[in-house]
Protein backbone atom coordinates (compact mmCIF):
# COMPACT_ATOMS: atom_id res chain seq x y z
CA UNK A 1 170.49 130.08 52.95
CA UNK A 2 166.73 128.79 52.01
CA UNK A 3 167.05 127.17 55.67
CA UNK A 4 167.74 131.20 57.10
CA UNK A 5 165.00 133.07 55.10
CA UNK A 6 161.90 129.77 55.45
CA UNK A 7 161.14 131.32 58.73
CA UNK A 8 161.04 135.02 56.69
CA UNK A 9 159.03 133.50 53.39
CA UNK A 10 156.22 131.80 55.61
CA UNK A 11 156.08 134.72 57.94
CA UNK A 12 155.29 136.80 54.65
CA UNK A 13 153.29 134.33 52.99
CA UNK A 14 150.93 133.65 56.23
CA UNK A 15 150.97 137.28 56.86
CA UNK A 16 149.42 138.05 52.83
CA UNK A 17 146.76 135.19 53.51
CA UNK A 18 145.41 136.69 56.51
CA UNK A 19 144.83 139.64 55.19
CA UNK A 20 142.92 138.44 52.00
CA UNK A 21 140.65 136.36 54.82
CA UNK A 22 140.41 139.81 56.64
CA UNK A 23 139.98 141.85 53.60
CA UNK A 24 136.89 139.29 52.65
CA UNK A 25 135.14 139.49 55.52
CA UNK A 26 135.46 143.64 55.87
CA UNK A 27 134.40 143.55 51.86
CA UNK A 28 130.92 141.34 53.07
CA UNK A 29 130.34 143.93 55.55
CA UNK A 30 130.76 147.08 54.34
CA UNK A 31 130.12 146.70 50.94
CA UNK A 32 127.21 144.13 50.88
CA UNK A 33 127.04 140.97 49.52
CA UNK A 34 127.92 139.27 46.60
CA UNK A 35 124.82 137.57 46.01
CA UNK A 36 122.13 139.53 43.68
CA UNK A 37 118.42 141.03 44.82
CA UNK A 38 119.50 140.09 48.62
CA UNK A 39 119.06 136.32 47.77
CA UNK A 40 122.07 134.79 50.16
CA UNK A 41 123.30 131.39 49.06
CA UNK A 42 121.51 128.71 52.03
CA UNK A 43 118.41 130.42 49.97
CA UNK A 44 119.84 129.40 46.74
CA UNK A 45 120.68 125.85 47.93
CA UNK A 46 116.92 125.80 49.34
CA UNK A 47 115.30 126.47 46.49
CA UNK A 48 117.57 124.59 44.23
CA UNK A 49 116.79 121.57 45.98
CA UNK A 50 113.03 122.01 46.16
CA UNK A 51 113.27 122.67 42.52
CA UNK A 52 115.15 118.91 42.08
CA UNK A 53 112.98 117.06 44.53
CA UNK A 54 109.70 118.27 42.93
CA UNK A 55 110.71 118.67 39.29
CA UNK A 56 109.52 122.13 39.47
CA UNK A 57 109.39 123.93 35.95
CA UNK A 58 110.63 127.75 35.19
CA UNK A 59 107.35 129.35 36.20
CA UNK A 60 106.78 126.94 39.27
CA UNK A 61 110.24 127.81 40.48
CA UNK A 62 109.39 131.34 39.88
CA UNK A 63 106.33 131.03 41.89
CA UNK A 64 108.12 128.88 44.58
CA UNK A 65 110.41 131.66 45.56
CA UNK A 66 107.91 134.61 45.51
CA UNK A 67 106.00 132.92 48.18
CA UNK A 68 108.83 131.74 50.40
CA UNK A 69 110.37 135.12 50.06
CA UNK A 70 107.21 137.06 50.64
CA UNK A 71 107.24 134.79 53.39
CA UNK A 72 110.36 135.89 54.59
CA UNK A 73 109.88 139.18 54.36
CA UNK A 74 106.35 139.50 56.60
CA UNK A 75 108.39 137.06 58.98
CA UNK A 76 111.50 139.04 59.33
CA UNK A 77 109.96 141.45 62.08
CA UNK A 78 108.54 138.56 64.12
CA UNK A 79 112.32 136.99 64.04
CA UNK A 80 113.79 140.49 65.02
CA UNK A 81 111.23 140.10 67.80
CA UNK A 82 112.01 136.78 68.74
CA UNK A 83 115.80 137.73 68.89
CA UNK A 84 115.10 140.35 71.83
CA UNK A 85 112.85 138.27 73.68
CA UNK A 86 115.83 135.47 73.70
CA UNK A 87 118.37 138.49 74.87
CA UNK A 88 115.53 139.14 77.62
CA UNK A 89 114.64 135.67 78.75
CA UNK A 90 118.77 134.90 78.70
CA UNK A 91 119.12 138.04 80.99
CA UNK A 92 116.08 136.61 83.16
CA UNK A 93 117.57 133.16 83.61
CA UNK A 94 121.13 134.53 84.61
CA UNK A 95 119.87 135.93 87.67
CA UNK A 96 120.30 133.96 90.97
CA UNK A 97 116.36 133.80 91.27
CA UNK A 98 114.11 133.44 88.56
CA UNK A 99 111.24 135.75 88.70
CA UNK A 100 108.37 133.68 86.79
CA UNK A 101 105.99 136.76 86.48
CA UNK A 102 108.62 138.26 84.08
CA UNK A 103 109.52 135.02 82.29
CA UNK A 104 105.92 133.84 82.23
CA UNK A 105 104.87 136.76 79.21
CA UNK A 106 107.99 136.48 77.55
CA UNK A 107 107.67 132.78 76.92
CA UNK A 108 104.09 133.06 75.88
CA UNK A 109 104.97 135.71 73.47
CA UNK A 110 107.54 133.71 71.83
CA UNK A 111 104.95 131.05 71.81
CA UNK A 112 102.74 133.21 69.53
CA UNK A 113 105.18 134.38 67.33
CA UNK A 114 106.46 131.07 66.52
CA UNK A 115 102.76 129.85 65.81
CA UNK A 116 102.04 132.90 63.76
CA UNK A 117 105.39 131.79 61.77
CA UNK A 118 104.40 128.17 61.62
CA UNK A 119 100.86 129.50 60.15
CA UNK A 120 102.60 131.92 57.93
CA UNK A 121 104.34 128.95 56.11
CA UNK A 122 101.32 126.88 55.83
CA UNK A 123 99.47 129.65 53.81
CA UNK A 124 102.87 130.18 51.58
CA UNK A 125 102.92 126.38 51.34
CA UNK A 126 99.41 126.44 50.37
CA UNK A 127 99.89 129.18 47.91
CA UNK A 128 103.00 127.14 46.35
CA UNK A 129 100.82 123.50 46.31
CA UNK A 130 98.19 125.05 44.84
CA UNK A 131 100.41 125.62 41.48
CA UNK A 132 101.85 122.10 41.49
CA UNK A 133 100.47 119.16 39.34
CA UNK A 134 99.09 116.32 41.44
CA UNK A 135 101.97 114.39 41.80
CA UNK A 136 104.04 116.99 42.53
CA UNK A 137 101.78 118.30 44.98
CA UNK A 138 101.66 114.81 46.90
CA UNK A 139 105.41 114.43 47.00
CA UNK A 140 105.57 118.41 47.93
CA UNK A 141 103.51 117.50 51.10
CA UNK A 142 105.56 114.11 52.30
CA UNK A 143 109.07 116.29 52.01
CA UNK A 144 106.98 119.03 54.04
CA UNK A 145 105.40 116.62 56.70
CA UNK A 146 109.16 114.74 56.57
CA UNK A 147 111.39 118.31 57.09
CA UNK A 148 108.58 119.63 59.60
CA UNK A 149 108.22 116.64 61.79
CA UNK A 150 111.78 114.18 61.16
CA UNK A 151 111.35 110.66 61.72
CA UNK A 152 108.71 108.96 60.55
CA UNK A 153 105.66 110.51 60.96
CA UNK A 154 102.88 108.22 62.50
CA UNK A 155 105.25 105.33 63.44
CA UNK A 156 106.39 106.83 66.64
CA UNK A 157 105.18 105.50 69.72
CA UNK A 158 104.02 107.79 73.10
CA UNK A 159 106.71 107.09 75.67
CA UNK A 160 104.70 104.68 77.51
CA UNK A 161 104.27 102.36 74.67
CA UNK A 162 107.64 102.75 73.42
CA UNK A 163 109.62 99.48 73.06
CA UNK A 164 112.34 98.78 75.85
């Protein structure tokens, strides 16, 4: 008899856990997220970790996330802008001939915007060092130089002088 209805119970239970996954994901959407003040949770893991790997006190932390959300928030219409150029430049390089006097502005625009976002941090960086006590403030700028440019910075070689 339990041999008969298996087929029926794991129809019924794979049919109820699909539509919890289902139901989750239409919750996120259309009734925001869980998170509070719009902070999503790779921002809490961020900032958690900076917190650990500088020893940041309550008001550091506090002044940590202003800036890198401030930050975020001058930034976000520069990404948005980036996005469409992408869409464009995709729809540019799908055609059978590339037409370089269309790609040619789109790439130097993204070119800007990235540099104004790279110069963006730097000031917010600066703005956060300039709160830290000197040791944190040293170790702040080796995870920077470290997550900006991975490897080891200065012991790379130019690819002529690179070992073979």
């Amino acid at each position: 008899m339990i041999r008969r209805n298996l087929a029926w119970i794991l129809f019924g239970l794979s049919l109820v856990l699909n539509i919890f996954f289902v139901g989750g994901f239409v919750y996120a959407k259309h009734f925001g997220s869980p998170w509070a003040h719009g902070r999503a949770p790779w921002q809490q893991r961020v900032d958690a970790r900076w917190a650990d790997e500088l020893r940041l006190d309550p008001e550091q932390q506090r002044t940590f996330r202003q800036a890198f959300r401030e930050m975020r928030q001058r930034n976000a219409p520069r990404v948005r802008e980036l996005a469409q150029l992408r869409e464009q430049l995709t729809t540019e390089m799908e055609k059978d001939k590339l037409d370089f006097a269309a790609i040619d502005p789109l790439l130097e625009r993204v070119s800007a915007l990235r540099l104004d976002i790279q110069k963006d941090g730097l000031h917010a960086a600066e703005q956060v060092a300039a709160t830290l006590r000197p040791e944190q403030r040293a170790k702040f700028r080796e995870v920077m130089i470290a997550r900006t440019f991975p490897g080891r910075p200065g012991k790379r070689h130019p690819p002529d002088e690179r070992p073979q």
